[in-house]
N, C-alpha and C. Protein backbone atom coordinates (compact mmCIF):
# COMPACT_ATOMS: atom_id res chain seq x y z
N UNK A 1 117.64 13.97 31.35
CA UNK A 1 117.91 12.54 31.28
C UNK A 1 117.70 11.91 32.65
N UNK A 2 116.73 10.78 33.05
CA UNK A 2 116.44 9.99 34.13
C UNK A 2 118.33 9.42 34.74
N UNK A 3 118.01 9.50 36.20
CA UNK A 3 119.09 8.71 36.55
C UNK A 3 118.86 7.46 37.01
N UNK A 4 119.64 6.67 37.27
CA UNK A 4 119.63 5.69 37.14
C UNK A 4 120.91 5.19 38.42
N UNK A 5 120.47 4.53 39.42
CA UNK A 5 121.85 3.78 40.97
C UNK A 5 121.55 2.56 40.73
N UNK A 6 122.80 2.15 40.23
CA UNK A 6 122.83 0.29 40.22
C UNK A 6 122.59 -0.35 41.72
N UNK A 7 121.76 -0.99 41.59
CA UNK A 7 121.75 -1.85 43.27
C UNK A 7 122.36 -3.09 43.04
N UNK A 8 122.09 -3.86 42.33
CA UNK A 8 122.81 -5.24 42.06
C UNK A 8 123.44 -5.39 40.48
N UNK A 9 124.41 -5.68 40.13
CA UNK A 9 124.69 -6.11 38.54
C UNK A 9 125.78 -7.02 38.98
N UNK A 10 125.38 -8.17 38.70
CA UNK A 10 126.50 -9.65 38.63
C UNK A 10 126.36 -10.61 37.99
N UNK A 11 127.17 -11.78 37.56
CA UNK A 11 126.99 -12.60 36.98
C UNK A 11 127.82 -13.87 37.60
N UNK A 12 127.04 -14.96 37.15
CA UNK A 12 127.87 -16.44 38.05
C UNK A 12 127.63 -17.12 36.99
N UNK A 13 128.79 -18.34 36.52
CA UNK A 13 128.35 -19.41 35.72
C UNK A 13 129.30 -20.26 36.31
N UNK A 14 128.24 -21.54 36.42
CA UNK A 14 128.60 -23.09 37.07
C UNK A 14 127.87 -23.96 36.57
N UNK A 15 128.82 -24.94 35.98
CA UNK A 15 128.39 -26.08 35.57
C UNK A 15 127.29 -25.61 33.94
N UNK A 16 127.65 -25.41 33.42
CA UNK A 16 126.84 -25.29 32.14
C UNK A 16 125.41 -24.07 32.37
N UNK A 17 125.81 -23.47 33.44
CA UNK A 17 124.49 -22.58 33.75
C UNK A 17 124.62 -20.78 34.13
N UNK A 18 124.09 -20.35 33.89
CA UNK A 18 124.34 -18.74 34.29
C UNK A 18 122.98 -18.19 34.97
N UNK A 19 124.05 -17.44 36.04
CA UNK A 19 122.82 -16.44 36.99
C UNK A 19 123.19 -15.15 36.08
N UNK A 20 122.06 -14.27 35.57
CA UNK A 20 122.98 -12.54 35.54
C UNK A 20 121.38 -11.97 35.74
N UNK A 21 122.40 -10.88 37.05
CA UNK A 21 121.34 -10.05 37.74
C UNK A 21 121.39 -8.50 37.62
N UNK A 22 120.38 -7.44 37.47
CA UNK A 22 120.59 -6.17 36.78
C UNK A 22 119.84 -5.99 37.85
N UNK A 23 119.98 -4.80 38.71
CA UNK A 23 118.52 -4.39 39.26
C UNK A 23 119.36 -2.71 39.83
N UNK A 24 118.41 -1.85 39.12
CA UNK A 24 118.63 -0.55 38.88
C UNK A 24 117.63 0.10 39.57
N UNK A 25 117.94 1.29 40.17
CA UNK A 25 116.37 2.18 40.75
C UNK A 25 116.78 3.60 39.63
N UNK A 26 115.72 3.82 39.33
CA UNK A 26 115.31 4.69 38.16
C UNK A 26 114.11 5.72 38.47
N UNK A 27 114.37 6.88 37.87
CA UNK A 27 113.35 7.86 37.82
C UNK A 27 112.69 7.97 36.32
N UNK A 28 113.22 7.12 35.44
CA UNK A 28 112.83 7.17 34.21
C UNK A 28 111.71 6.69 34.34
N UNK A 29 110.77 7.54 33.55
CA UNK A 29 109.39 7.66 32.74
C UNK A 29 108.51 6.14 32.50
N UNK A 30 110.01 5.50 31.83
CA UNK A 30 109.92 4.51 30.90
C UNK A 30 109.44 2.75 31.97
N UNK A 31 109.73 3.55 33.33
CA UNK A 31 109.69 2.59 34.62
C UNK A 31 108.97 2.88 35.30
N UNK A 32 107.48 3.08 35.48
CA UNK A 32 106.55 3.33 36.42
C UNK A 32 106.88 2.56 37.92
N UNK A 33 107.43 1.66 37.95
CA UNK A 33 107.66 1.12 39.28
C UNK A 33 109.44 1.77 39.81
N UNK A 34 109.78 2.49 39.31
CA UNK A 34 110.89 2.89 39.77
C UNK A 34 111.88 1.84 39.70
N UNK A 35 111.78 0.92 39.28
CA UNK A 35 112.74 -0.07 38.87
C UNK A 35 112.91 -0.57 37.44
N UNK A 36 114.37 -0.72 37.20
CA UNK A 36 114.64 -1.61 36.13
C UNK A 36 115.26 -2.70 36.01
N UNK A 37 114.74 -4.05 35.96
CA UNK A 37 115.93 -4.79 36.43
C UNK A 37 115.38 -6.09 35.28
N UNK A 38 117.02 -7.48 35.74
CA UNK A 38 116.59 -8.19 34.76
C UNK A 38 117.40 -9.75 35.74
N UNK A 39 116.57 -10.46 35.99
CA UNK A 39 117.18 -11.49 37.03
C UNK A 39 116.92 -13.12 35.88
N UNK A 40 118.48 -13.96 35.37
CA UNK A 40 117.98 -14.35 34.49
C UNK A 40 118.81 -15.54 35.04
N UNK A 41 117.87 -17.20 34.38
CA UNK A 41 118.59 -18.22 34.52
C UNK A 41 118.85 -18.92 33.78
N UNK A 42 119.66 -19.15 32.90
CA UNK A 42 119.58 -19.99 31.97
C UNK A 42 120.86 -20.68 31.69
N UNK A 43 121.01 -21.72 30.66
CA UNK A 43 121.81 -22.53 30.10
C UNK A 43 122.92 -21.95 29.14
N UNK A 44 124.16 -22.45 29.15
CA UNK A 44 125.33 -21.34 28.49
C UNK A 44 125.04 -21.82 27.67
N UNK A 45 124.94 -21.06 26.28
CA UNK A 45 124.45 -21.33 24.80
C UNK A 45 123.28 -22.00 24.89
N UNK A 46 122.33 -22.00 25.79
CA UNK A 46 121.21 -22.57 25.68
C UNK A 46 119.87 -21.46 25.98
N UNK A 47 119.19 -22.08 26.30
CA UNK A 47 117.60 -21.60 26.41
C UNK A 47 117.64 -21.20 27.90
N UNK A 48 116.63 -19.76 28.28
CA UNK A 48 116.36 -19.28 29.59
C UNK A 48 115.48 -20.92 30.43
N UNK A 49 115.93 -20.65 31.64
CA UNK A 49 114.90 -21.02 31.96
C UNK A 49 113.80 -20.27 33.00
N UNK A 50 114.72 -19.38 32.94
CA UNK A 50 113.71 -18.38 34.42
C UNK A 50 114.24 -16.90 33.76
N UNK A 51 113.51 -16.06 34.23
CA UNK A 51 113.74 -14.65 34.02
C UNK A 51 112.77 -13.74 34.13
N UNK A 52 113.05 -13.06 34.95
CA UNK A 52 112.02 -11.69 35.40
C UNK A 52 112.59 -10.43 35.41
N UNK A 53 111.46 -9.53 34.18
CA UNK A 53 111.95 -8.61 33.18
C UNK A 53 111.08 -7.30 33.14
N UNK A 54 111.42 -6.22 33.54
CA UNK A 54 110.43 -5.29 33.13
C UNK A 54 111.52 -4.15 31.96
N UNK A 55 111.82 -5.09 30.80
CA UNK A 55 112.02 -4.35 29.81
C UNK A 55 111.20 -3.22 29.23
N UNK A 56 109.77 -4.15 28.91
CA UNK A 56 108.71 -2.98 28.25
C UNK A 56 107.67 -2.47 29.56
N UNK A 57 108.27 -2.31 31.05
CA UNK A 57 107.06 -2.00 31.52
C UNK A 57 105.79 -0.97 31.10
N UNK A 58 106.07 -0.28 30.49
CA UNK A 58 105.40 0.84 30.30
C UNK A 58 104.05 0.07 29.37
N UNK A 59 104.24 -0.77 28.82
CA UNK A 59 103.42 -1.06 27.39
C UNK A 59 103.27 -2.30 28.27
N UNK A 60 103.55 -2.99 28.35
CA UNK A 60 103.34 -4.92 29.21
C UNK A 60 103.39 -5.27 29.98
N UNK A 61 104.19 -4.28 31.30
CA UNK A 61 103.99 -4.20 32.56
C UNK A 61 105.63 -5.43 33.15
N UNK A 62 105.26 -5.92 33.68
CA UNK A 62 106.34 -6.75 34.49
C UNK A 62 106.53 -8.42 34.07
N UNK A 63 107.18 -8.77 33.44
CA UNK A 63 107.05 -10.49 32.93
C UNK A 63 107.39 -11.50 33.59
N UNK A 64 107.29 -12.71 33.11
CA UNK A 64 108.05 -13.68 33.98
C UNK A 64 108.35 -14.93 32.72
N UNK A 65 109.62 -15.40 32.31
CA UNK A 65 109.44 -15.98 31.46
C UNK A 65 110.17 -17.26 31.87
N UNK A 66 109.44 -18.33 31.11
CA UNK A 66 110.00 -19.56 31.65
C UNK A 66 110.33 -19.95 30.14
N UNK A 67 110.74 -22.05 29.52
CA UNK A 67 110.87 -22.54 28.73
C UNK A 67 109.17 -22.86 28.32
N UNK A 68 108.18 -22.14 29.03
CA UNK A 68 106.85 -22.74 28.62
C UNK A 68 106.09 -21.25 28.03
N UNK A 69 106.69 -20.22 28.13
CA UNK A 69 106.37 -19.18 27.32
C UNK A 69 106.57 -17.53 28.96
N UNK A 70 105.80 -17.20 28.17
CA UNK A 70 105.91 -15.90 29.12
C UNK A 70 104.57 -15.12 29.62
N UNK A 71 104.64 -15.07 30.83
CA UNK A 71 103.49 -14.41 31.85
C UNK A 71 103.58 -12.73 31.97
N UNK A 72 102.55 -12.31 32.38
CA UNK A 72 102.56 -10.92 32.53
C UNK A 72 102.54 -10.94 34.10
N UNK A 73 103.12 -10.95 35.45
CA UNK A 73 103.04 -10.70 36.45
C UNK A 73 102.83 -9.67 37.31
N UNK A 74 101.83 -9.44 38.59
CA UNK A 74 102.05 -8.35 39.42
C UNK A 74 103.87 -8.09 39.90
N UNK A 75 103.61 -6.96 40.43
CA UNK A 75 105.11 -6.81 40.68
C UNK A 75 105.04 -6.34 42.29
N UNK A 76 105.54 -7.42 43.33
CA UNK A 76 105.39 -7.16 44.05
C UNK A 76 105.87 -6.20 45.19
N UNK A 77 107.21 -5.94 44.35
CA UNK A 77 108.47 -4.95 45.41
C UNK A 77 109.34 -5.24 45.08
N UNK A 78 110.53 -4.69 44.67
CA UNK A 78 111.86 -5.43 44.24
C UNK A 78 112.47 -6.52 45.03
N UNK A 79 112.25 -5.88 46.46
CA UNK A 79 113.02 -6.98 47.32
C UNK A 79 112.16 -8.88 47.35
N UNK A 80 110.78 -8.47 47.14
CA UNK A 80 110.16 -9.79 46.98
C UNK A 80 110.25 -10.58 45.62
N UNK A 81 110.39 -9.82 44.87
CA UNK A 81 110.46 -10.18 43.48
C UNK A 81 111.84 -10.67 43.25
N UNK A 82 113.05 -10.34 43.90
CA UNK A 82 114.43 -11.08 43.63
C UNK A 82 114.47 -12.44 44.65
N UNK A 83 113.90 -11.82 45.99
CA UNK A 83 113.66 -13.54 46.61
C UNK A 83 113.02 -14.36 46.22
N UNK A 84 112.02 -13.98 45.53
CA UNK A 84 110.72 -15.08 44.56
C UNK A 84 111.90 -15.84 43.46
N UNK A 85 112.58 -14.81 42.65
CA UNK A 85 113.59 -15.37 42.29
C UNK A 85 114.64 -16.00 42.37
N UNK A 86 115.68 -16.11 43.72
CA UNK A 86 116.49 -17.07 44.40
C UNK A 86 116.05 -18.27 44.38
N UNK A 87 114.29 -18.36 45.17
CA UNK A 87 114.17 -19.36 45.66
C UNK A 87 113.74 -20.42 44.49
N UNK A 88 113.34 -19.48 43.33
CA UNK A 88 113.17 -20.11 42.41
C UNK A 88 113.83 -20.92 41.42
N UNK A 89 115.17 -20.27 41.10
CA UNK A 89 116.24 -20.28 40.54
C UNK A 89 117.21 -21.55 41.62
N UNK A 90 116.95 -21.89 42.87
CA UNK A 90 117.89 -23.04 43.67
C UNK A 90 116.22 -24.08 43.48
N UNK A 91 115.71 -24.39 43.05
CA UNK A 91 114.88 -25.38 42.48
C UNK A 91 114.85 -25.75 40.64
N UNK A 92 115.28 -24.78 40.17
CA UNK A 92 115.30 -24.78 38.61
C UNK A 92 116.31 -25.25 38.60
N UNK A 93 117.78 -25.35 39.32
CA UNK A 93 118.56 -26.28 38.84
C UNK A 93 119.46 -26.43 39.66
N UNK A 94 120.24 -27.33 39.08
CA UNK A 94 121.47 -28.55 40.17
C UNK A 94 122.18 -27.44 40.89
N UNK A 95 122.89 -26.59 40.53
CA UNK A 95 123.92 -25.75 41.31
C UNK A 95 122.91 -24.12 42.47
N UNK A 96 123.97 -24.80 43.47
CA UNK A 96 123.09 -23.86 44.93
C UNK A 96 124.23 -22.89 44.36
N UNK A 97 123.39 -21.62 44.25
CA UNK A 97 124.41 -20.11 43.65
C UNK A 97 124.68 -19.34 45.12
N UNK A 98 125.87 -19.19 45.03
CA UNK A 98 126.58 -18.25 45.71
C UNK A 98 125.68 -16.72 45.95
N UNK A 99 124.45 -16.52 46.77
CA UNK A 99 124.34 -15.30 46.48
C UNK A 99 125.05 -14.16 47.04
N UNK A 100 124.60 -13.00 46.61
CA UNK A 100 125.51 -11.95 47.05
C UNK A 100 124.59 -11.23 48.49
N UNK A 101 125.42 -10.93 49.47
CA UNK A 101 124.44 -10.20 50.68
C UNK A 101 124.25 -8.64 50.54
């Protein structure tokens, strides 16, 4: 069985909105990039608006999904790929999130 060291797992909700962040380093098979993670922004009871996902990497590779559908993205490094995400996520909406250091 692959192991699996949590690096980040948290969640924030403010103002009608939620951050929840997964980001796992993995030896599983199922993760060619040695990562599994899931960095998501969206509306409480509502629709994503951001989220970057390598659920199916193996078969689809690395995603990026917005309210306008979903991209197949390079993956650039975990650490660039969660800042791509911050910076993305404090422009997608009203509340500046508390990140974690």
């Amino acid at each position: 069985m692959a192991s699996y060291t949590t690096i980040e797992d948290w969640k924030d909700v403010e103002d009608g909105y939620v951050v929840d962040v997964t980001i796992r380093q993995t030896e599983d098979e199922k993760y060619p990039s040695g990562w599994d993670y899931g960095l998501h922004l969206g509306e409480i009871g509502g629709d994503t608006i951001l989220r970057y996902d390598n659920a199916h990497e193996r078969t689809k590779g690395h995603e990026r999904h917005t309210r306008d559908g979903v991209e197949i993205i390079q993956f650039p490094g975990m650490l660039a790929l969660y800042d791509r995400f911050k910076r993305e996520a404090e422009k997608m909406s009203p509340v500046s999130w508390d990140w974690p250091e």
